[in-house]
C-alpha atoms as a PDB file:
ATOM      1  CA  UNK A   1     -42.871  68.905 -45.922  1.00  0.00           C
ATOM      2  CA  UNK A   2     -39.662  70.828 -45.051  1.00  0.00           C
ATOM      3  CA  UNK A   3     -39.117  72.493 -41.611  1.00  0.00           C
ATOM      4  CA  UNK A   4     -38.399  75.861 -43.914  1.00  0.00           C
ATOM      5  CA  UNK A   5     -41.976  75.024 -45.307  1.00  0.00           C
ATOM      6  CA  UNK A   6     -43.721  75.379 -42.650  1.00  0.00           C
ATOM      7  CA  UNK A   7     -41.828  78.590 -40.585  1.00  0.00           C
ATOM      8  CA  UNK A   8     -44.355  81.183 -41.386  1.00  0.00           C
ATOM      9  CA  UNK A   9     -47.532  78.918 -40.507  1.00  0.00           C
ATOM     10  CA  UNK A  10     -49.147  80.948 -38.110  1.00  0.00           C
ATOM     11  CA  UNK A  11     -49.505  78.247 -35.215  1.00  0.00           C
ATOM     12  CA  UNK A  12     -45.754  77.856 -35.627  1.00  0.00           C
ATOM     13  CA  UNK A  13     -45.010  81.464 -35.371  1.00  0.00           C
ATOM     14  CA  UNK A  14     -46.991  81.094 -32.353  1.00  0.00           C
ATOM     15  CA  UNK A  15     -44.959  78.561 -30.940  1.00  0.00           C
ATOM     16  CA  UNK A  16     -42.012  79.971 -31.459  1.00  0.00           C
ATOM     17  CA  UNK A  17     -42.857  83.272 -29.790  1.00  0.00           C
ATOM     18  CA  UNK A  18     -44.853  81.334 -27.161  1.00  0.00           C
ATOM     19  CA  UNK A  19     -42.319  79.597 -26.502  1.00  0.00           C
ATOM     20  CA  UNK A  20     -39.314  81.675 -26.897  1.00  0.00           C
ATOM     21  CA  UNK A  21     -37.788  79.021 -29.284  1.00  0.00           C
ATOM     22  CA  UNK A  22     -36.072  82.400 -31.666  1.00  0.00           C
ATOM     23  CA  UNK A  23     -33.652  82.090 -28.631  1.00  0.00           C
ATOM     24  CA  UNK A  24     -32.476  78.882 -29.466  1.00  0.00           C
ATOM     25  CA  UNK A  25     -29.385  78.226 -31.537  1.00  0.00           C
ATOM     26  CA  UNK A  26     -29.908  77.805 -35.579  1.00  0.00           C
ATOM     27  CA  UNK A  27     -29.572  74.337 -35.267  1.00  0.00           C
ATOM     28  CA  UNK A  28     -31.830  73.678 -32.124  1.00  0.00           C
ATOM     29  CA  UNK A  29     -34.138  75.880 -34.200  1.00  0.00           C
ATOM     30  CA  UNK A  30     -33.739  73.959 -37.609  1.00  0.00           C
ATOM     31  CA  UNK A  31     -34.141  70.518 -35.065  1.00  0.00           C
ATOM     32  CA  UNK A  32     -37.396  71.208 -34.106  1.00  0.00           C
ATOM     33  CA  UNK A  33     -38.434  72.545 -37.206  1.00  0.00           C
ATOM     34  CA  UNK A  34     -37.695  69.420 -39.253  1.00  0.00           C
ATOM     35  CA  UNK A  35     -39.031  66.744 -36.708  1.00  0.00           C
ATOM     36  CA  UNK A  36     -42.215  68.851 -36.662  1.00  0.00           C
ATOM     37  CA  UNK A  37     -42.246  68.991 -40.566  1.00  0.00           C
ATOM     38  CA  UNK A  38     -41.618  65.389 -40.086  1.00  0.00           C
ATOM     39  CA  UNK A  39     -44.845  64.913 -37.945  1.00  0.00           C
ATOM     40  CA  UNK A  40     -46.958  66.785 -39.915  1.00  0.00           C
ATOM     41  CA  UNK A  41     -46.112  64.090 -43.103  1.00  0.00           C
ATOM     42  CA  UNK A  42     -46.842  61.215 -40.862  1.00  0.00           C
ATOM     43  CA  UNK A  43     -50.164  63.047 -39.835  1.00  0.00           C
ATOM     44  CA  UNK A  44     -50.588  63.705 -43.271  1.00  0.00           C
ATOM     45  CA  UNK A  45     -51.870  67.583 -41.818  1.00  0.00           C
ATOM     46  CA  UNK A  46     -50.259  71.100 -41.855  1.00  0.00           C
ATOM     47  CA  UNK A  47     -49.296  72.377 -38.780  1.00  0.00           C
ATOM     48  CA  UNK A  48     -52.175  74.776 -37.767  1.00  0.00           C
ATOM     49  CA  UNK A  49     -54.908  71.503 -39.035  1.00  0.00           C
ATOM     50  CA  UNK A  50     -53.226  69.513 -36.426  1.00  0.00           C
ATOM     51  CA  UNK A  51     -54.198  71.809 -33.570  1.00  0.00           C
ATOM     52  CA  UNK A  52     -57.466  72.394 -34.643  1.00  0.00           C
ATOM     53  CA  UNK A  53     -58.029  68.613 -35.047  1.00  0.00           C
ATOM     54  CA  UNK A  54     -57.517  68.224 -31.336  1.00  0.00           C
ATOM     55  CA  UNK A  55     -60.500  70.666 -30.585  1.00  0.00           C
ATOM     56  CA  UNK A  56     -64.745  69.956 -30.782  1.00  0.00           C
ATOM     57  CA  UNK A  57     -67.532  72.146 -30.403  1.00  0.00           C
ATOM     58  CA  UNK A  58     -69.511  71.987 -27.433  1.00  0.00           C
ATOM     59  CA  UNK A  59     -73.433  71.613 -27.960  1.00  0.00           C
ATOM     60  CA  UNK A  60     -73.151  75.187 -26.532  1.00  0.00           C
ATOM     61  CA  UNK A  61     -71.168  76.166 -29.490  1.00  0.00           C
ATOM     62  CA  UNK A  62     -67.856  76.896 -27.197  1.00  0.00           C
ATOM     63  CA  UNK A  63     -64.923  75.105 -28.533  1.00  0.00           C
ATOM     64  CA  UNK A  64     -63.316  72.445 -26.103  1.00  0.00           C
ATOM     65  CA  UNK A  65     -60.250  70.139 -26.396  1.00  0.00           C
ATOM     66  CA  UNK A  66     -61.825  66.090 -27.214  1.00  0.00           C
ATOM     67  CA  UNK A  67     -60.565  63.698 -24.844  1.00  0.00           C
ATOM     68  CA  UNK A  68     -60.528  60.938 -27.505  1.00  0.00           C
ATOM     69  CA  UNK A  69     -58.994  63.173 -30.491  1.00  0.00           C
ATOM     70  CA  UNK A  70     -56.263  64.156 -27.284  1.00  0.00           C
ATOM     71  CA  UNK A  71     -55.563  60.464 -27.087  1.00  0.00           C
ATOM     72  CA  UNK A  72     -54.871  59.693 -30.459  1.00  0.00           C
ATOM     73  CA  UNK A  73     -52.914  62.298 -31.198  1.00  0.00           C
ATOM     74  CA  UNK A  74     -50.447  60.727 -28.251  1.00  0.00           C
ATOM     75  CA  UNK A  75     -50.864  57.515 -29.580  1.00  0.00           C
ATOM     76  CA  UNK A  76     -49.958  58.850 -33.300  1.00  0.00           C
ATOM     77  CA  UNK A  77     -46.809  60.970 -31.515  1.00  0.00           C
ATOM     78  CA  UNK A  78     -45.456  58.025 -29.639  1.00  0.00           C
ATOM     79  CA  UNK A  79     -46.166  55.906 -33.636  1.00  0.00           C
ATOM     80  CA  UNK A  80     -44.174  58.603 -35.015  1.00  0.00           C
ATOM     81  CA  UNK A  81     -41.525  58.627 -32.476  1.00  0.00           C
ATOM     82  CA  UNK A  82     -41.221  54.602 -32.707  1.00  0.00           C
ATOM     83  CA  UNK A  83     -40.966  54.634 -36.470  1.00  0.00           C
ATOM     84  CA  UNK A  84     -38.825  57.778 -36.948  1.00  0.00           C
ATOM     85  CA  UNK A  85     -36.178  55.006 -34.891  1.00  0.00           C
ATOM     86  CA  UNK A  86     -36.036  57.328 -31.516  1.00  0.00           C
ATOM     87  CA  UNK A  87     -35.411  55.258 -28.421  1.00  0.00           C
ATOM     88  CA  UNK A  88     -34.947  56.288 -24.677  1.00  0.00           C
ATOM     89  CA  UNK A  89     -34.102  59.562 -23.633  1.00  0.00           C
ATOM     90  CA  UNK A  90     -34.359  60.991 -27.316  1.00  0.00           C
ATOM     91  CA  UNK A  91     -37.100  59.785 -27.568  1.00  0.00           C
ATOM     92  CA  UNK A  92     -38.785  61.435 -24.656  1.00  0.00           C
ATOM     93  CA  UNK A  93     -37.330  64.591 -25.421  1.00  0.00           C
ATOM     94  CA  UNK A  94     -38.426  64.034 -29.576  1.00  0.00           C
ATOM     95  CA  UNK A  95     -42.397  63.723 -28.444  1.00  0.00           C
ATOM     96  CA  UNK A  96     -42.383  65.836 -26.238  1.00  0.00           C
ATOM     97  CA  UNK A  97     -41.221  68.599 -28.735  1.00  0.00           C
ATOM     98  CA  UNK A  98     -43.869  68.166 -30.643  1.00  0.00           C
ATOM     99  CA  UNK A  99     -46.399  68.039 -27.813  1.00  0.00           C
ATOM    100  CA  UNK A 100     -44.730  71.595 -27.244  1.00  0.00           C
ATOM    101  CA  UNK A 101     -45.851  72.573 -30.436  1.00  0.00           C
ATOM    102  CA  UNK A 102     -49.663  71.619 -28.984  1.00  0.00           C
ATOM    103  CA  UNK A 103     -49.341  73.120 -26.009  1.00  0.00           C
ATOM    104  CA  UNK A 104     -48.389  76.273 -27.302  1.00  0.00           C
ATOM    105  CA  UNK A 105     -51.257  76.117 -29.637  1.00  0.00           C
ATOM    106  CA  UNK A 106     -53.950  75.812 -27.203  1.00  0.00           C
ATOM    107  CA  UNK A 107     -54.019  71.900 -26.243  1.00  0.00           C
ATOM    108  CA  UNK A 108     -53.267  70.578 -23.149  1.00  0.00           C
ATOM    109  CA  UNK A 109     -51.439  67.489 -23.862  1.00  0.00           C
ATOM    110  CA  UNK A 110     -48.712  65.245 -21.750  1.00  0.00           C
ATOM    111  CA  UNK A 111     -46.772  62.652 -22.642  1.00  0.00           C
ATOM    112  CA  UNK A 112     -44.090  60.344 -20.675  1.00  0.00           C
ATOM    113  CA  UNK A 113     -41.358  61.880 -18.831  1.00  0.00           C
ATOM    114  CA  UNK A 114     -37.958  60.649 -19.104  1.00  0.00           C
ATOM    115  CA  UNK A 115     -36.545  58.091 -16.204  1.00  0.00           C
ATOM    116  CA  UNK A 116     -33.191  57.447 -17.228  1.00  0.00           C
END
């Protein structure tokens, strides 16, 4: 999947305007695009599925963020990070982009900050 694939998926449009990313430089843009692309082969998902694969419904019928299906999705991040050959600081930064892209879509979702 190519980052110009997946630019008009709605919970990337959201992220973008969320998160003011159109303010970013081309590149930047194209950066964050492709390593999210990137993420969404290794998750084997489109964009918008991996949100919504974060999320349950509540006996009540209200949808809630799953701890567990929170935690793997770390776990799978920090996998992707690892095998895409990021290491310190980039690495950091990498996840956390796409943890971005979560947060922006509705998941609260942390990952490691960077002590350098």
């Amino acid at each position: 999947m190519a980052g110009t694939d997946i630019r008009n998926d709605a919970a990337v449009v959201r992220w973008f305007e969320s998160a003011h990313l159109d303010e970013l430089t081309p590149e930047e843009q194209t950066h964050r695009l492709a390593l999210l692309a990137d993420f969404c082969d290794h998750a084997g998902q489109p964009p918008g599925e991996l949100a919504a694969g974060v999320l349950r419904t509540t006996k009540d019928g209200e949808t809630a963020i799953s701890a567990k299906r929170r935690t793997a999705m770390n776990t799978s991040i920090d996998e992707f990070v690892e095998k895409s050959g990021f290491t310190g600081k980039e690495a950091v930064i990498n996840g956390n982009i796409i943890r971005s892209f979560l947060v922006h879509n509705g998941i609260f979702i942390q990952g490691r900050a960077w002590r350098g």
